[in-house]
C-alpha atoms as a PDB file:
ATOM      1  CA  UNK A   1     -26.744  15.504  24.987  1.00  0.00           C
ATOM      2  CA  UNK A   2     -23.457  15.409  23.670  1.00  0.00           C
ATOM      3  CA  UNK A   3     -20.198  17.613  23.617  1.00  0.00           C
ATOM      4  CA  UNK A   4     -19.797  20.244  20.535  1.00  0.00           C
ATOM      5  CA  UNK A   5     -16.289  19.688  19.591  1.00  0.00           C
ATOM      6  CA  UNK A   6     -16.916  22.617  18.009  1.00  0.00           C
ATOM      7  CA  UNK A   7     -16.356  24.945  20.942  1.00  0.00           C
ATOM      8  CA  UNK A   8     -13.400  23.414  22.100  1.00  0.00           C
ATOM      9  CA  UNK A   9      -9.848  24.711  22.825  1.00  0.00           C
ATOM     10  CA  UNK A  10      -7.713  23.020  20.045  1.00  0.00           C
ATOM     11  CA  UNK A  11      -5.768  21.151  22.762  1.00  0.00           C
ATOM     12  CA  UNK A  12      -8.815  20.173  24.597  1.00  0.00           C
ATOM     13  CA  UNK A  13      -8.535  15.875  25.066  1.00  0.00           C
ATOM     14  CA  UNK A  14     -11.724  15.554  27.049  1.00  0.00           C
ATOM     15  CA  UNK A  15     -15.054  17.602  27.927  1.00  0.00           C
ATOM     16  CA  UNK A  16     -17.434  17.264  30.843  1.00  0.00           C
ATOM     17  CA  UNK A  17     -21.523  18.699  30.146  1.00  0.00           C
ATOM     18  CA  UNK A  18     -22.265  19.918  33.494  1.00  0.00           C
ATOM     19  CA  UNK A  19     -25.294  19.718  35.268  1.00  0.00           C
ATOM     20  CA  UNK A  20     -27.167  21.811  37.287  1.00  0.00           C
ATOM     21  CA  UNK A  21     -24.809  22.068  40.061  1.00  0.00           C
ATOM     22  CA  UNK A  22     -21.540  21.653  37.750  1.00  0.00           C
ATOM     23  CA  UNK A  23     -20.399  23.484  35.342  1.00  0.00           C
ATOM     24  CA  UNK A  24     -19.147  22.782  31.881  1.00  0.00           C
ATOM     25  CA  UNK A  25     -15.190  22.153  31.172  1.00  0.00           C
ATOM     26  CA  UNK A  26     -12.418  20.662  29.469  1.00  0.00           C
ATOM     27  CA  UNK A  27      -9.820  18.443  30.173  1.00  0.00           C
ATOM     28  CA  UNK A  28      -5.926  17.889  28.919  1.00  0.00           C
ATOM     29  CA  UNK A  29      -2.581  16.090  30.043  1.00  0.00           C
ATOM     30  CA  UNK A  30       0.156  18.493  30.642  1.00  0.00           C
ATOM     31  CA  UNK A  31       3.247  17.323  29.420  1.00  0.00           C
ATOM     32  CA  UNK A  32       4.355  14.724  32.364  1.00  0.00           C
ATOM     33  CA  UNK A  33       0.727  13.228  32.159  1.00  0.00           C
ATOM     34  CA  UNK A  34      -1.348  15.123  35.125  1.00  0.00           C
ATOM     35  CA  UNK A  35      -4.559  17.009  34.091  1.00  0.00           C
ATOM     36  CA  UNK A  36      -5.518  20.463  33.953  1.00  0.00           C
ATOM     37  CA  UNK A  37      -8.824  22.142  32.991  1.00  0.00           C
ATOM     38  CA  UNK A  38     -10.481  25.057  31.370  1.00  0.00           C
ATOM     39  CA  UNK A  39     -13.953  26.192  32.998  1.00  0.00           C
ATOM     40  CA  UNK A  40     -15.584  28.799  31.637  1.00  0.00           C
ATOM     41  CA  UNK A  41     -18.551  28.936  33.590  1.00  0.00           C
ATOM     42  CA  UNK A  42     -16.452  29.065  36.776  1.00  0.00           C
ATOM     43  CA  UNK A  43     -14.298  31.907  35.535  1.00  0.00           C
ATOM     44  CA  UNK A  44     -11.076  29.338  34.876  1.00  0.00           C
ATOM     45  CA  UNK A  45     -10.577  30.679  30.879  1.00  0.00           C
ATOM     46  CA  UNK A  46      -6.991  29.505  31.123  1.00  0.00           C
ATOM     47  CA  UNK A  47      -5.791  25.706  31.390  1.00  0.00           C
ATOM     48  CA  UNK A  48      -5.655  24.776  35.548  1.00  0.00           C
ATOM     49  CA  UNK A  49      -3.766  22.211  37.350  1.00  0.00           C
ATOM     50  CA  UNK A  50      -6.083  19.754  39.133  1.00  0.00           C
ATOM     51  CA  UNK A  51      -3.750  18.732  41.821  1.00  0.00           C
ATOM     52  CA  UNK A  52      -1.714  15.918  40.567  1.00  0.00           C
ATOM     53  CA  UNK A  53      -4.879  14.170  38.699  1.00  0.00           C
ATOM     54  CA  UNK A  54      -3.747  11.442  35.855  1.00  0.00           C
ATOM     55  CA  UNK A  55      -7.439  10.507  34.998  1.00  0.00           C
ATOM     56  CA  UNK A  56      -9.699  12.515  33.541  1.00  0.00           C
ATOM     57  CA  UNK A  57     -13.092  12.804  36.352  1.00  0.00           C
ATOM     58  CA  UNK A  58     -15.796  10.666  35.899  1.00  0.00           C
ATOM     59  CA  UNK A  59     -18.253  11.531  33.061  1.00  0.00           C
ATOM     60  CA  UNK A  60     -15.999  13.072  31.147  1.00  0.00           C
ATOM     61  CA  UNK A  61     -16.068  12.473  27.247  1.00  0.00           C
ATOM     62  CA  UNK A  62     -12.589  11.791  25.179  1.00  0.00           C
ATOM     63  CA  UNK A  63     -12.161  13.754  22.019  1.00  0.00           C
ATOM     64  CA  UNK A  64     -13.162  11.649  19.335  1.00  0.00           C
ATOM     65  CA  UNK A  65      -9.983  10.900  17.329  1.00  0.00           C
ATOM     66  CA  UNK A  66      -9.796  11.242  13.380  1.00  0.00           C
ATOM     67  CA  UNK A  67      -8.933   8.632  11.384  1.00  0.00           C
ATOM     68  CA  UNK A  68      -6.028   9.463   9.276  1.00  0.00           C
ATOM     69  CA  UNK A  69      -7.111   9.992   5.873  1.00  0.00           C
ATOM     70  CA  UNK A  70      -3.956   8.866   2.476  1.00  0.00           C
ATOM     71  CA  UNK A  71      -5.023   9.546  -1.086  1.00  0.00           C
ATOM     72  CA  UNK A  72      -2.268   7.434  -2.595  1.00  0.00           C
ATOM     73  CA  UNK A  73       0.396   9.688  -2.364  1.00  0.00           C
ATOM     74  CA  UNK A  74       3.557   8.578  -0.452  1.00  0.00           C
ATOM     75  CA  UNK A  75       3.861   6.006   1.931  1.00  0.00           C
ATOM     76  CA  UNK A  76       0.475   5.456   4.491  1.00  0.00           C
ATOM     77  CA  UNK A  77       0.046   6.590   7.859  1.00  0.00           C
ATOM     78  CA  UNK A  78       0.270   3.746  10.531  1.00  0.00           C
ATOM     79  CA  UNK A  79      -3.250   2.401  11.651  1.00  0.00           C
ATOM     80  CA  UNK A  80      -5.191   2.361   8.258  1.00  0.00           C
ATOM     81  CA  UNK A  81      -5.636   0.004   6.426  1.00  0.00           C
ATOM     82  CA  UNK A  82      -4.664  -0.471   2.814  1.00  0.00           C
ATOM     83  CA  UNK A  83      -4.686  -2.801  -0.521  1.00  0.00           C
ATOM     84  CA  UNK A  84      -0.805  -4.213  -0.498  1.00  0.00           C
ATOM     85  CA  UNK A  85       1.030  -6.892  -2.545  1.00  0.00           C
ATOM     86  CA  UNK A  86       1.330  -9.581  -0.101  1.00  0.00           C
ATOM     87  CA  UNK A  87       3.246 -13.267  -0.692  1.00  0.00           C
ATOM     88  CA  UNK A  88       0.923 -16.510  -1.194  1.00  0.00           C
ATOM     89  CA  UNK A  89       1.973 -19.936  -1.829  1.00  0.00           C
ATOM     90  CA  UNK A  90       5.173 -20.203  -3.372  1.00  0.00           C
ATOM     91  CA  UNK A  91       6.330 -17.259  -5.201  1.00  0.00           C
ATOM     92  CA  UNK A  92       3.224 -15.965  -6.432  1.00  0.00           C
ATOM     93  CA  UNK A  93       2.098 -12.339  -4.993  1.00  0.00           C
ATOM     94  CA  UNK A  94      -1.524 -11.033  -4.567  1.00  0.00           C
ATOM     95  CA  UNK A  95      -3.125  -7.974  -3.746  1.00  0.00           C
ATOM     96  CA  UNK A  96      -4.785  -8.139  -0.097  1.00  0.00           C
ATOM     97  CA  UNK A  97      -6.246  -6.046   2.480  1.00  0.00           C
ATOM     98  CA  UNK A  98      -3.618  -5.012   4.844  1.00  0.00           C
ATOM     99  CA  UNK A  99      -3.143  -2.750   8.545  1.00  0.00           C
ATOM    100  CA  UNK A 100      -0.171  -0.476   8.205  1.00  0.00           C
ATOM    101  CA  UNK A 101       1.561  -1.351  11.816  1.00  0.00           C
ATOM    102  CA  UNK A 102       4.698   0.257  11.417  1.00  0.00           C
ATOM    103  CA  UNK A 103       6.207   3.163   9.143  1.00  0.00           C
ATOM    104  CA  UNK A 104       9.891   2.488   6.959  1.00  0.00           C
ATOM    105  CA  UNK A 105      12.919   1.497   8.660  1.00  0.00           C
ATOM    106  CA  UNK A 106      16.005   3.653   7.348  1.00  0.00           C
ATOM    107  CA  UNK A 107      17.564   0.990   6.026  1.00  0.00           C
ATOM    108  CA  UNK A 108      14.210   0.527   3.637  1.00  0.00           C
ATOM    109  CA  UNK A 109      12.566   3.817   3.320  1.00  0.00           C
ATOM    110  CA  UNK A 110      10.009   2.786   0.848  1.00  0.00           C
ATOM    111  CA  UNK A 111       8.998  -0.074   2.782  1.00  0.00           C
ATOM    112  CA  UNK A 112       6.355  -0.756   5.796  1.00  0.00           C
ATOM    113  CA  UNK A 113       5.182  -3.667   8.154  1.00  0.00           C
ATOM    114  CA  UNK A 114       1.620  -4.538   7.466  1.00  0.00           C
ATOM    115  CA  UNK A 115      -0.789  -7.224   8.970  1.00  0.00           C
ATOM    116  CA  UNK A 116      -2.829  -9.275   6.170  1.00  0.00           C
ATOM    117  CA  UNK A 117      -6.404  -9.069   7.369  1.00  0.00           C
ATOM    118  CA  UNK A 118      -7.070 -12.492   5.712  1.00  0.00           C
ATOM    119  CA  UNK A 119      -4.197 -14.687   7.672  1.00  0.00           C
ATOM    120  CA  UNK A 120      -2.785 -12.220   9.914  1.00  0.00           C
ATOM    121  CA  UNK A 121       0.468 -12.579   8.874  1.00  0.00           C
ATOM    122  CA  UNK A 122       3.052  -9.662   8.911  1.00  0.00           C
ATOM    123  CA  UNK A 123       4.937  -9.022   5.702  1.00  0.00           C
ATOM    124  CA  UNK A 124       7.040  -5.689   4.722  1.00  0.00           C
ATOM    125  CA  UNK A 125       5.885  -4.002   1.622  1.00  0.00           C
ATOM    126  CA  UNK A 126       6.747  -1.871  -1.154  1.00  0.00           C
ATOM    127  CA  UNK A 127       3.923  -1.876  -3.067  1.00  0.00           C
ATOM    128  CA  UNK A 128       0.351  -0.783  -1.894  1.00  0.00           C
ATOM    129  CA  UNK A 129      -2.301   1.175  -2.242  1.00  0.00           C
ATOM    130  CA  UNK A 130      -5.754   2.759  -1.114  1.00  0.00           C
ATOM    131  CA  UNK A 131      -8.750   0.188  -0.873  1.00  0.00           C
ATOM    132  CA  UNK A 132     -10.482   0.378  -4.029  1.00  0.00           C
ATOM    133  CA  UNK A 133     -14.041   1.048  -4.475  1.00  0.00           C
ATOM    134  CA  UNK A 134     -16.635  -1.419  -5.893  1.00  0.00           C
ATOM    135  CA  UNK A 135     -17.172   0.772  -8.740  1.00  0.00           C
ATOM    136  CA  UNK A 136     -13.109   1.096  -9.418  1.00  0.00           C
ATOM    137  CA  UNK A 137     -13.052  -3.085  -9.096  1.00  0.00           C
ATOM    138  CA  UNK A 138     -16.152  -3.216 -11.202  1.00  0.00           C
ATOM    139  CA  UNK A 139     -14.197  -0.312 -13.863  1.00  0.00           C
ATOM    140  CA  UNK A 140     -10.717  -3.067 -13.544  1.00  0.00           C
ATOM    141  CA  UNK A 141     -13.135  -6.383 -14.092  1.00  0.00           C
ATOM    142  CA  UNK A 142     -14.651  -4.415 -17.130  1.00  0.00           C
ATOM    143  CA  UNK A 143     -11.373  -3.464 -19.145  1.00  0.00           C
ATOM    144  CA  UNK A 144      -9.622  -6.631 -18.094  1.00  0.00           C
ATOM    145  CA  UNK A 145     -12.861  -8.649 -19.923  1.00  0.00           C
ATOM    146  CA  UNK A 146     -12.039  -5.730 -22.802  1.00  0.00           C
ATOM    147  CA  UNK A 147      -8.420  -6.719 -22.880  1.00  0.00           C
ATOM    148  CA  UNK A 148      -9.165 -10.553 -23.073  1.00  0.00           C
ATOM    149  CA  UNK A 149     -11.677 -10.214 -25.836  1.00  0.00           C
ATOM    150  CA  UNK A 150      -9.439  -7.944 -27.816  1.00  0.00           C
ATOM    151  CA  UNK A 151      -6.739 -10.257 -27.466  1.00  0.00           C
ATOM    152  CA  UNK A 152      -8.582 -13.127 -28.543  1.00  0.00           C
ATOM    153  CA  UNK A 153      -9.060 -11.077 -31.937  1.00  0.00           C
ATOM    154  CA  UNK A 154      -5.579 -11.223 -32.674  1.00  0.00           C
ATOM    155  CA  UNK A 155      -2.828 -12.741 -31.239  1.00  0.00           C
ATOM    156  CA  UNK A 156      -1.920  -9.731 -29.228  1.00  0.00           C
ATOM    157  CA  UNK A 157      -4.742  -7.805 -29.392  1.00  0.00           C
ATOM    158  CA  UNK A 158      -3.896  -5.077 -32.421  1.00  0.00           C
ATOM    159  CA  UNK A 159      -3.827  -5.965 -36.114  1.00  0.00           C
ATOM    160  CA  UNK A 160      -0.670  -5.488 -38.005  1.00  0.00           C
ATOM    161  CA  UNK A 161      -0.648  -2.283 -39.089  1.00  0.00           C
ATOM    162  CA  UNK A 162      -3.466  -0.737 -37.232  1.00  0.00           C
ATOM    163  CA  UNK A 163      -3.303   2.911 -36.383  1.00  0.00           C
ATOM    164  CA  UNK A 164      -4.620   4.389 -33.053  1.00  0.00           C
ATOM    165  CA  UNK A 165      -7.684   5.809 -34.306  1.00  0.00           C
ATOM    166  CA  UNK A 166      -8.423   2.148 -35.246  1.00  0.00           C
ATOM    167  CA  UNK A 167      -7.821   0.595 -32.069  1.00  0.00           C
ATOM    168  CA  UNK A 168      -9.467   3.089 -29.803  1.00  0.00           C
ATOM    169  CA  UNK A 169     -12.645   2.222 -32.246  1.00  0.00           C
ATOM    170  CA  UNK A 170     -12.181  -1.230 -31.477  1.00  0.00           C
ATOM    171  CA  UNK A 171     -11.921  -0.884 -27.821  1.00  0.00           C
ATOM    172  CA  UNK A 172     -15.146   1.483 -27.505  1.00  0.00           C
ATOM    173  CA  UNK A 173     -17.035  -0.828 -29.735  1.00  0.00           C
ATOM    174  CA  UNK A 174     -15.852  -3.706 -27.070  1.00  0.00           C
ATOM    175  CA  UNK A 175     -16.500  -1.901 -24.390  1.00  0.00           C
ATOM    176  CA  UNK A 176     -20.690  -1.456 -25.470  1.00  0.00           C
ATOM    177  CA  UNK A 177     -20.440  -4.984 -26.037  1.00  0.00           C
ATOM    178  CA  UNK A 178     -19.645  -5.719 -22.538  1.00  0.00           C
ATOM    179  CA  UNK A 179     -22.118  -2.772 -21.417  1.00  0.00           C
ATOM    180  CA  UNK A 180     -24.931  -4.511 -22.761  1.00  0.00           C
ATOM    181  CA  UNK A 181     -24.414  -7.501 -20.922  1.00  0.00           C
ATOM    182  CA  UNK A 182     -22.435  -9.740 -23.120  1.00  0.00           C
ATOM    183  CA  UNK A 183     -19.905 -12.116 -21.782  1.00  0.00           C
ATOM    184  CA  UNK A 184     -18.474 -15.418 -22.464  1.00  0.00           C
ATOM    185  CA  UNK A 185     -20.126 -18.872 -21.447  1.00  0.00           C
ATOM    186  CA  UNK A 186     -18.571 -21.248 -19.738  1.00  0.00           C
ATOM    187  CA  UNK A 187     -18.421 -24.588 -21.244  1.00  0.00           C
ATOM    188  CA  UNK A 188     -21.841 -26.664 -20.045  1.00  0.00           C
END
């Protein structure tokens, strides 16, 4: 069986199922480290010092911690990982998956320290972002192929003199194109 999480006191850090001779309870660290517990099956509703303890007893089960959850919006939490704009050869930059180790420096706000999960290399970065779905990779793949054929059309992908109305046309109509499974060859 395992512990409802549910039921615990919001400060609770571990939980013990008793048996038939124990009794339920919950564990925390007090604030120089030693445990205390709540029973309620023994009467103890309150959090108890266990006389100098720094472990939690055998068979009992931590707290499962959350992984922090970012949308997009300011910078990452530390431990998650991320899409960032990390150096390659020479000057040339590419977007990687990346471990957020450390938050911004005050001297560099907007930057942090992540860990490429390619080459392991650390690099601090100012540009990143969550790890993109398939489908959003698939939805990028799809209007860069739409941007390529467009601007093989013309020489920068609108005709002189073409209003909006026009172009949005032209993109849609490029766009079933590629939906229906047409793409270029590659030379044989």
């Amino acid at each position: 069986m395992s512990i409802d999480w549910s039921k615990a006191p919001y400060d609770a850090e571990a939980g013990y199922l008793g048996a038939s001779e124990t009794y339920d309870a919950w564990y925390r660290r007090d604030g120089i480290g030693q445990v205390q517990q709540i029973c309620p099956g023994a009467g103890i509703y309150v959090w108890t010092w266990m006389g100098g303890r720094a472990d939690f007893p055998a068979g009992a089960e931590l707290r499962p911690v959350a992984k922090p959850e970012w949308a997009g919006e300011g910078l990452p939490p530390v431990g998650i990982e991320i899409e960032a704009m990390l150096p390659a050869l020479g000057s040339a930059r590419f977007w990687q998956i990346a471990k957020v180790v450390h938050g911004p420096l005050p001297e560099s706000p907007g930057e942090i320290l992540v860990f490429s999960l390619e080459n392991t290399k650390p690099s601090w970065v100012d540009q990143f972002r969550p790890i993109r779905t398939p489908e959003q990779i698939a939805a990028e793949e799809r209007d860069l192929a739409r941007t390529e054929i467009l601007n093989a059309m013309t020489a920068d992908g609108r005709t002189e003199g073409e209003n909006e109305e026009n172009w949005q046309f032209r993109m849609q109509i490029v766009g079933e194109i590629l939906d229906m499974g047409y793409r270029k060859q590659a030379p044989q």
